[in-house]
PDB file of N, CA and C in Angstrom:
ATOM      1  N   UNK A   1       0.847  -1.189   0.000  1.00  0.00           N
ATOM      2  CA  UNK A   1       0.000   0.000   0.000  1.00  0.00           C
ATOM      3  C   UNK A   1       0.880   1.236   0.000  1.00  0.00           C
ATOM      4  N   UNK A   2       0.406   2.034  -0.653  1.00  0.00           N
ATOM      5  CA  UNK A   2       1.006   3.249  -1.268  1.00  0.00           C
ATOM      6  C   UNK A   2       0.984   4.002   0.853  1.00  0.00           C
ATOM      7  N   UNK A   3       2.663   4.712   1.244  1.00  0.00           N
ATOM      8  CA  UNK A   3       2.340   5.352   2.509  1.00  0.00           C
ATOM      9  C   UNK A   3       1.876   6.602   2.396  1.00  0.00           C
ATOM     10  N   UNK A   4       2.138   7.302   0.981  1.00  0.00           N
ATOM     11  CA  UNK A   4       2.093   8.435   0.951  1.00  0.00           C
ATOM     12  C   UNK A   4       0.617   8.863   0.805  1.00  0.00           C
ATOM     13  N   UNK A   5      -0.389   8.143   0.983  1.00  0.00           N
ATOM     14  CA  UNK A   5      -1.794   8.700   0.519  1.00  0.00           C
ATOM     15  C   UNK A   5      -2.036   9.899   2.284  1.00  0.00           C
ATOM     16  N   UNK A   6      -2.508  10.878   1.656  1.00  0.00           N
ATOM     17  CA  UNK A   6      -2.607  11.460   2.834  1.00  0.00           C
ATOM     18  C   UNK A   6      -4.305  11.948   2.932  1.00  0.00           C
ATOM     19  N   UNK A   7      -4.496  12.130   4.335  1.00  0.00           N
ATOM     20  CA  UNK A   7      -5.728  12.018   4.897  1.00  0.00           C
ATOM     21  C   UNK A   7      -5.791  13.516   5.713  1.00  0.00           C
ATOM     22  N   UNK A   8      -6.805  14.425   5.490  1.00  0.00           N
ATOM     23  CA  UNK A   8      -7.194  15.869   5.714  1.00  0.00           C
ATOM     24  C   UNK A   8      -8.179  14.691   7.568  1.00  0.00           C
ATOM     25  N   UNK A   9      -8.638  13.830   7.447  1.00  0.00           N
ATOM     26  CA  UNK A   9      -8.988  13.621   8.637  1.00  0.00           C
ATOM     27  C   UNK A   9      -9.650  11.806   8.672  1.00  0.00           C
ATOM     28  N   UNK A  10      -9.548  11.060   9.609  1.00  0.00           N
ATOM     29  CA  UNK A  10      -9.286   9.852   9.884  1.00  0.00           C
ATOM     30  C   UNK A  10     -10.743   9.198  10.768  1.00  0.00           C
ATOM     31  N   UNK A  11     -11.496   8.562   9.814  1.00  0.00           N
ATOM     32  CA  UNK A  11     -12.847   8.108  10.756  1.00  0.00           C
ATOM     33  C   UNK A  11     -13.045   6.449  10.909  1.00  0.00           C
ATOM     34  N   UNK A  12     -13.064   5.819  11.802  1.00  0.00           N
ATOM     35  CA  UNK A  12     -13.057   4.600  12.423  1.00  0.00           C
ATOM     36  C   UNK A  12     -13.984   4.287  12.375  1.00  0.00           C
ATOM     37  N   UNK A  13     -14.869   3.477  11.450  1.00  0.00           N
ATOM     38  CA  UNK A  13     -16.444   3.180  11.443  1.00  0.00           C
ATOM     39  C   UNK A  13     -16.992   1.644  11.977  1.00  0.00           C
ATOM     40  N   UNK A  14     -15.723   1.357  12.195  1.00  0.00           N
ATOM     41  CA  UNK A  14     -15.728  -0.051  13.322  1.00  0.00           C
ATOM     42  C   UNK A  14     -16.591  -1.089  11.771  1.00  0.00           C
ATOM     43  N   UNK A  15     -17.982  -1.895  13.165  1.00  0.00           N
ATOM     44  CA  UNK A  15     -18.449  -2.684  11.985  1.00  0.00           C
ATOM     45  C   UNK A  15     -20.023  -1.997  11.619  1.00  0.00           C
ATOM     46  N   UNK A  16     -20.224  -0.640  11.102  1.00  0.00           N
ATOM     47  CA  UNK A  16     -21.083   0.126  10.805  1.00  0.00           C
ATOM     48  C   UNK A  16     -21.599  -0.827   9.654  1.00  0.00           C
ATOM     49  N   UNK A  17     -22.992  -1.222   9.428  1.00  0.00           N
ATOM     50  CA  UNK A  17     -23.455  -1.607   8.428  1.00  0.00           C
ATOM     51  C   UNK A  17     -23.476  -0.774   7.234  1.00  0.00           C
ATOM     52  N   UNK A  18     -24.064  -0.730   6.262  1.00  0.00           N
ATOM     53  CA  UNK A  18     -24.130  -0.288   5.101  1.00  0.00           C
ATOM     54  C   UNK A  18     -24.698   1.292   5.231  1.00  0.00           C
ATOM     55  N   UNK A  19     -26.481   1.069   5.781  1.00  0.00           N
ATOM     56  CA  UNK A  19     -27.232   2.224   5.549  1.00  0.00           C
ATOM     57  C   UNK A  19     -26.270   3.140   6.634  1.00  0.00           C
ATOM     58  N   UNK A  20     -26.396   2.947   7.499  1.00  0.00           N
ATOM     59  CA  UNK A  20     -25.353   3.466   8.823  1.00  0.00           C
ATOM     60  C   UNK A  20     -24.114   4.316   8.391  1.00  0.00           C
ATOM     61  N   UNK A  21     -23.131   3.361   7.963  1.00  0.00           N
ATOM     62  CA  UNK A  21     -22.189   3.998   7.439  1.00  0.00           C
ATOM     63  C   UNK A  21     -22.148   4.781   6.080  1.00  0.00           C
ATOM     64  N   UNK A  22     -23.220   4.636   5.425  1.00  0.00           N
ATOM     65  CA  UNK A  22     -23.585   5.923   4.457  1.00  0.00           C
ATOM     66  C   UNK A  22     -23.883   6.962   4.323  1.00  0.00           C
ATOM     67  N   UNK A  23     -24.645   6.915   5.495  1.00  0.00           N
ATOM     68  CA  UNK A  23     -25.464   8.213   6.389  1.00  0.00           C
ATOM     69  C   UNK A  23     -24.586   9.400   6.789  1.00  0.00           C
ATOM     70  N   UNK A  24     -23.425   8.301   7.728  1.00  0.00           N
ATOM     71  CA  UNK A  24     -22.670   9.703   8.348  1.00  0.00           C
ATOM     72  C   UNK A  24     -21.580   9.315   7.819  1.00  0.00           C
ATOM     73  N   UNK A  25     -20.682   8.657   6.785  1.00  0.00           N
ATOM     74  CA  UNK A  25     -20.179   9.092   5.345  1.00  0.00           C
ATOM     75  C   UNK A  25     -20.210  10.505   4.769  1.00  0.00           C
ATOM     76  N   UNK A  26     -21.879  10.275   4.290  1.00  0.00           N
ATOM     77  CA  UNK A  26     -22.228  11.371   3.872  1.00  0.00           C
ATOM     78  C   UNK A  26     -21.803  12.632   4.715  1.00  0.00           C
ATOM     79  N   UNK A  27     -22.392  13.127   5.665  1.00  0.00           N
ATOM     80  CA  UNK A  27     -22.323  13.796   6.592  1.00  0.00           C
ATOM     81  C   UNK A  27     -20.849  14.568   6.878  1.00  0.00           C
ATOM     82  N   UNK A  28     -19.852  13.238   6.894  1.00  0.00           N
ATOM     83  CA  UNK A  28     -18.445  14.003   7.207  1.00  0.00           C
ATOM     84  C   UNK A  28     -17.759  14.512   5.877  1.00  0.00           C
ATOM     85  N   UNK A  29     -18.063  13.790   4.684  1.00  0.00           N
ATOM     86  CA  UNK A  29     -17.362  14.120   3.457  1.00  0.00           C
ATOM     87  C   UNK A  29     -18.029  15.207   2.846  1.00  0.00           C
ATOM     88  N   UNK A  30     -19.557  15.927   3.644  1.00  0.00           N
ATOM     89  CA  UNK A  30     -20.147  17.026   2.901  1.00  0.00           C
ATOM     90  C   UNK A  30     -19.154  18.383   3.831  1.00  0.00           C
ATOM     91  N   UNK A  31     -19.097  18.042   5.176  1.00  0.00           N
ATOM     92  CA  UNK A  31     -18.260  19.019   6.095  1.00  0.00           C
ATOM     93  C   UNK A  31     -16.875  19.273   5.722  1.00  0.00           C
ATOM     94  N   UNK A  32     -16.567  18.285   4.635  1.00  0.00           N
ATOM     95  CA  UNK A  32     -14.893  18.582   4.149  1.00  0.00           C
ATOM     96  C   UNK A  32     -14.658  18.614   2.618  1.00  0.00           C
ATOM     97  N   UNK A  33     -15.856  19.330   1.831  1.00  0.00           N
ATOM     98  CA  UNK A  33     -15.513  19.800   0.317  1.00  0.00           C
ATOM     99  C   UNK A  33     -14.282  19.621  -0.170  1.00  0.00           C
ATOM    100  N   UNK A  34     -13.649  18.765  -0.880  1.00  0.00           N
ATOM    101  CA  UNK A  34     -12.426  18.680  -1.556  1.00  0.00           C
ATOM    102  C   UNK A  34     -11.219  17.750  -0.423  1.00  0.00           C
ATOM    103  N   UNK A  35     -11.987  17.670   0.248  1.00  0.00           N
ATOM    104  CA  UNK A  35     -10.991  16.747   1.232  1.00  0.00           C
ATOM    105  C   UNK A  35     -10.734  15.711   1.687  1.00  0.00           C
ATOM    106  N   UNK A  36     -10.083  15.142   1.594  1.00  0.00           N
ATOM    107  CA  UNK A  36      -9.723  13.655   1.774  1.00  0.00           C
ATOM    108  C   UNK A  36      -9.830  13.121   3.442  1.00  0.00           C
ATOM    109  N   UNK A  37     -10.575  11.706   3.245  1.00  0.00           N
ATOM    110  CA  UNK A  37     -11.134  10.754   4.376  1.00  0.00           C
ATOM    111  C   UNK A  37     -10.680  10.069   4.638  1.00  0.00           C
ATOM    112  N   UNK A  38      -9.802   9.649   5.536  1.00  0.00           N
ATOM    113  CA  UNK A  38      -9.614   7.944   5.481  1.00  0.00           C
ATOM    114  C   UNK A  38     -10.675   7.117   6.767  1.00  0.00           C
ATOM    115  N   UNK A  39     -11.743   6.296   6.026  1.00  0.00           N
ATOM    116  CA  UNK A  39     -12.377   5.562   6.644  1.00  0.00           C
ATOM    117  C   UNK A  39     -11.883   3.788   6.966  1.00  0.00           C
ATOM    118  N   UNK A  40     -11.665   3.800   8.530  1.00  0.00           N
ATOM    119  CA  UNK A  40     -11.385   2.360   8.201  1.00  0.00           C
ATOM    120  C   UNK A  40     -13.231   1.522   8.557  1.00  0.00           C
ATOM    121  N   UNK A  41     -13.696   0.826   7.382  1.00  0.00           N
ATOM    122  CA  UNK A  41     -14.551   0.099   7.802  1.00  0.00           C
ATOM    123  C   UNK A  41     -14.739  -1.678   7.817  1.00  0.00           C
ATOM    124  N   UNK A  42     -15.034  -1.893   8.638  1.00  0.00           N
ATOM    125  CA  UNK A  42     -14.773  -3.750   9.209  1.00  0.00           C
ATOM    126  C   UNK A  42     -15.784  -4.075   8.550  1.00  0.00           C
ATOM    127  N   UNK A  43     -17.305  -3.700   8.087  1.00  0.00           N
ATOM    128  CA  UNK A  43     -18.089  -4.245   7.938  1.00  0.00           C
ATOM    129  C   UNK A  43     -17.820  -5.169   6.939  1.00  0.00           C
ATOM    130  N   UNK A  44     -18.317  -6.764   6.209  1.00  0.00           N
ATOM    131  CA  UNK A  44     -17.733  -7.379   5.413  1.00  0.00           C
ATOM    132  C   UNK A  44     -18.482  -7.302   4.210  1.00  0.00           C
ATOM    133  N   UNK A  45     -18.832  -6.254   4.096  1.00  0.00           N
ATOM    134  CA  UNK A  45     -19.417  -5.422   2.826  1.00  0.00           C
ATOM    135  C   UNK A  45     -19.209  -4.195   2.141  1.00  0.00           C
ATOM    136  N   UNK A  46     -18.417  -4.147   3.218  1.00  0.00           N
ATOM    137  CA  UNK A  46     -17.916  -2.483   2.802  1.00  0.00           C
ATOM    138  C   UNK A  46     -17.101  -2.121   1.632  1.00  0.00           C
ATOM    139  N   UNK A  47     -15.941  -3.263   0.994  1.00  0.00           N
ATOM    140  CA  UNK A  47     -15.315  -3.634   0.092  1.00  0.00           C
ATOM    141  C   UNK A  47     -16.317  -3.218  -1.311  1.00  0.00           C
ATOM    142  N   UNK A  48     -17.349  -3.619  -0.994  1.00  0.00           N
ATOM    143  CA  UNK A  48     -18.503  -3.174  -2.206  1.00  0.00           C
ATOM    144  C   UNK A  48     -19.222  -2.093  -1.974  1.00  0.00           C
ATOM    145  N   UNK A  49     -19.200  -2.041  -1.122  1.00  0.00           N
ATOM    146  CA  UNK A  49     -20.576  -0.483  -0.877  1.00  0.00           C
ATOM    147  C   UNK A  49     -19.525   0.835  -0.546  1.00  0.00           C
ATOM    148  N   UNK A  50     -18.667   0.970  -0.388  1.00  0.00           N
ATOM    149  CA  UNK A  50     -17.762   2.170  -0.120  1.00  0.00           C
ATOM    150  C   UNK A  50     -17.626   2.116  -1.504  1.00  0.00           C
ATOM    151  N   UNK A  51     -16.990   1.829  -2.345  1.00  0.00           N
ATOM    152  CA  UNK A  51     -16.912   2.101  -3.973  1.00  0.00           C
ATOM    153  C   UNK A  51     -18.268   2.257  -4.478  1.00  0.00           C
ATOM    154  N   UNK A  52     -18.966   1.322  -4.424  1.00  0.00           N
ATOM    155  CA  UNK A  52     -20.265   2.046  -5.199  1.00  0.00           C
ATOM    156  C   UNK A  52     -21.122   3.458  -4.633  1.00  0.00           C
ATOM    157  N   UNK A  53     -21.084   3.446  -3.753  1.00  0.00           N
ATOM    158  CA  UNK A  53     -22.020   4.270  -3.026  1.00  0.00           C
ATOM    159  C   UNK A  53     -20.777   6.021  -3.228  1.00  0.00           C
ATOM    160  N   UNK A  54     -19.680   5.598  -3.629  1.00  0.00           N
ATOM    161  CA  UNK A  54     -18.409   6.544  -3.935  1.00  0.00           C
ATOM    162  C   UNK A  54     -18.437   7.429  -5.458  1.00  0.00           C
ATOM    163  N   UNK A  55     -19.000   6.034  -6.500  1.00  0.00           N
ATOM    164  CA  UNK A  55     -19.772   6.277  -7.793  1.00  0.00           C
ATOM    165  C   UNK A  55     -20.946   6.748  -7.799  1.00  0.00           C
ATOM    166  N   UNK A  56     -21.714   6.602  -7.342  1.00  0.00           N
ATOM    167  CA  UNK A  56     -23.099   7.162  -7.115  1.00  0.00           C
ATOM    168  C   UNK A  56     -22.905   8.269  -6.837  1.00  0.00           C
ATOM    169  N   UNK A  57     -22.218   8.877  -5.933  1.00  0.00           N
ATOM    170  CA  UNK A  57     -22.751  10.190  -4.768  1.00  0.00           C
ATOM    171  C   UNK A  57     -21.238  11.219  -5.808  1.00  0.00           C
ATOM    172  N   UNK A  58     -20.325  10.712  -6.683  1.00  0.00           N
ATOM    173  CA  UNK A  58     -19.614  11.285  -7.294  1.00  0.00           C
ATOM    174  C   UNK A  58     -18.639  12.127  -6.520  1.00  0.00           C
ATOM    175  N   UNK A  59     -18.051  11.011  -5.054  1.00  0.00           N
ATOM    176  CA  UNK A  59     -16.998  11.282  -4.380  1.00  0.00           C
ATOM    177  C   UNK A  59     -15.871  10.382  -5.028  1.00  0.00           C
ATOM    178  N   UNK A  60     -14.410  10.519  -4.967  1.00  0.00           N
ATOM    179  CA  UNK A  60     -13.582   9.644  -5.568  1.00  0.00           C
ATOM    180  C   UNK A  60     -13.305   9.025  -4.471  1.00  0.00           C
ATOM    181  N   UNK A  61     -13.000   8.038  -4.565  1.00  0.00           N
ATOM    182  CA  UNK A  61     -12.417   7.171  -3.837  1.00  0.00           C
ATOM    183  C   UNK A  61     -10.743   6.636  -4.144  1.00  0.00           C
ATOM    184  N   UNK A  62      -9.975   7.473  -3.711  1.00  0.00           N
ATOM    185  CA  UNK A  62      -8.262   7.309  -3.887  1.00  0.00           C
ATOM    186  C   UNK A  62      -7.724   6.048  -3.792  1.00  0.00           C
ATOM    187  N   UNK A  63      -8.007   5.506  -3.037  1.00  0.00           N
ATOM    188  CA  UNK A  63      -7.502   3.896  -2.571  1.00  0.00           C
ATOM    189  C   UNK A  63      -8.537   3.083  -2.016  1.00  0.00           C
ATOM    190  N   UNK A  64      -7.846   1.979  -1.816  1.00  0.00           N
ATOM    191  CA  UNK A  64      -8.603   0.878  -0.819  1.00  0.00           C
ATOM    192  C   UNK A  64      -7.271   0.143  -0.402  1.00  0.00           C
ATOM    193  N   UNK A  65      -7.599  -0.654   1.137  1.00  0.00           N
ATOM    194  CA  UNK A  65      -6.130  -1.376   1.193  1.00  0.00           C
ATOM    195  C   UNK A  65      -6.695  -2.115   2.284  1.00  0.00           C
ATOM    196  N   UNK A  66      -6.738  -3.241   1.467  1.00  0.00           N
ATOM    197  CA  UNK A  66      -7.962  -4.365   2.117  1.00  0.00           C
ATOM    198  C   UNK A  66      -7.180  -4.536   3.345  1.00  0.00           C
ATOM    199  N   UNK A  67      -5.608  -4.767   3.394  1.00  0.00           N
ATOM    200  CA  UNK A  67      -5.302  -5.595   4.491  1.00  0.00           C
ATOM    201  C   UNK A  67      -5.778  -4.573   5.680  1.00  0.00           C
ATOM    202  N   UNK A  68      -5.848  -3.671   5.974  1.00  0.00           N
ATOM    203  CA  UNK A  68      -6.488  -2.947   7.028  1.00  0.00           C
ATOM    204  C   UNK A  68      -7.803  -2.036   7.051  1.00  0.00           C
ATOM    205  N   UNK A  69      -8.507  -2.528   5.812  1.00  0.00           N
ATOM    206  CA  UNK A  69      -9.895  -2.364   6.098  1.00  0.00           C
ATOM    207  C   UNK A  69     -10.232  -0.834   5.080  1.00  0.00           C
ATOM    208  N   UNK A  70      -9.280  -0.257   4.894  1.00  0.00           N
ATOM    209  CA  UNK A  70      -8.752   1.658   4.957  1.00  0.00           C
ATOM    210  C   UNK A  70      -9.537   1.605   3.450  1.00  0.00           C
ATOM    211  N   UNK A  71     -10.242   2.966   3.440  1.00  0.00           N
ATOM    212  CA  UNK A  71     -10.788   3.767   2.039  1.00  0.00           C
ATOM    213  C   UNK A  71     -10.242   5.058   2.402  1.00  0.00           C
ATOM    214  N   UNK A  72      -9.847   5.641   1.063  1.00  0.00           N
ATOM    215  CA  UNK A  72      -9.162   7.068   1.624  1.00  0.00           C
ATOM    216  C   UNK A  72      -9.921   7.562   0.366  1.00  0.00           C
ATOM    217  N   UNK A  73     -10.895   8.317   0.703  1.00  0.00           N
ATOM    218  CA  UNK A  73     -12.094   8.977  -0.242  1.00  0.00           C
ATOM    219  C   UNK A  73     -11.902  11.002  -0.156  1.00  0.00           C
ATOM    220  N   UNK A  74     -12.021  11.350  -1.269  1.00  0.00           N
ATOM    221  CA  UNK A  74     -11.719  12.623  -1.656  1.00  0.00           C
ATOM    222  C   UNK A  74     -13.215  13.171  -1.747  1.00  0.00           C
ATOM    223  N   UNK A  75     -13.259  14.061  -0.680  1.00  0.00           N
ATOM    224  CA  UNK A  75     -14.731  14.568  -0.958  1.00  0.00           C
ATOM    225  C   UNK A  75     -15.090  15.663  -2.253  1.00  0.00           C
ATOM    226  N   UNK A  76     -16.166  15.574  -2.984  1.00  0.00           N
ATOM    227  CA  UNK A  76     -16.609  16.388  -4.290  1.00  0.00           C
ATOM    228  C   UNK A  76     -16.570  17.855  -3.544  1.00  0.00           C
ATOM    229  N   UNK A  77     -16.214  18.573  -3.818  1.00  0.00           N
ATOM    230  CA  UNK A  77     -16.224  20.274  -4.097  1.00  0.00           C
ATOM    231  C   UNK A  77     -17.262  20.859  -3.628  1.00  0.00           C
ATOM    232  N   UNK A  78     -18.250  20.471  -4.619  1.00  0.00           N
ATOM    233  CA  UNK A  78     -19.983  20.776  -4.557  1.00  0.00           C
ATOM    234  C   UNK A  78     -21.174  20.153  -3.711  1.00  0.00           C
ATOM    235  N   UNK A  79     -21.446  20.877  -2.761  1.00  0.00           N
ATOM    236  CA  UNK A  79     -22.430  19.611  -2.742  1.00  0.00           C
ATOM    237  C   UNK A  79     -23.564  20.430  -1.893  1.00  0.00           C
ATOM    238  N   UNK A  80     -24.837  20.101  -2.718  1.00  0.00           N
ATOM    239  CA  UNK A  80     -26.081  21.209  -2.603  1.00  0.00           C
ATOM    240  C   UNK A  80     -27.254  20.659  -1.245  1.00  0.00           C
TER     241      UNK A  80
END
């Protein structure tokens, strides 16, 4: 895993289910326009729903790095 990915702020979502961890996803990546997340989430779905739900909502998602769970997501600019 790449060390250099850097993170504007660091959220621990333990084993947050899906709707749960989308919710306040949302929430922290609207409070940081253009800024990068690193979420670690345990849930054993998250592998799929942090990327899609990343495509959908038209946040990028920089990495993934399964061995420790980590999404480091770039929040969109805009958001109404």
């Amino acid at each position: 895993m790449d060390q250099s990915l850097h993170a504007d702020a660091e959220w621990n979502a333990g084993h947050l289910g899906c709707g749960p961890l989308v919710l306040d996803l949302r929430k922290r990546l609207r409070a940081m326009p253009g800024g990068v997340l690193k979420v670690i989430a345990l849930d054993i779905s998250a592998p799929h729903d942090i990327p899609a739900w990343c495509r959908l909502t038209q946040n990028d998602l920089l990495a993934h790095d399964p061995t420790t769970s980590s999404f480091w997501i770039r929040s969109r600019q805009a958001w109404s």
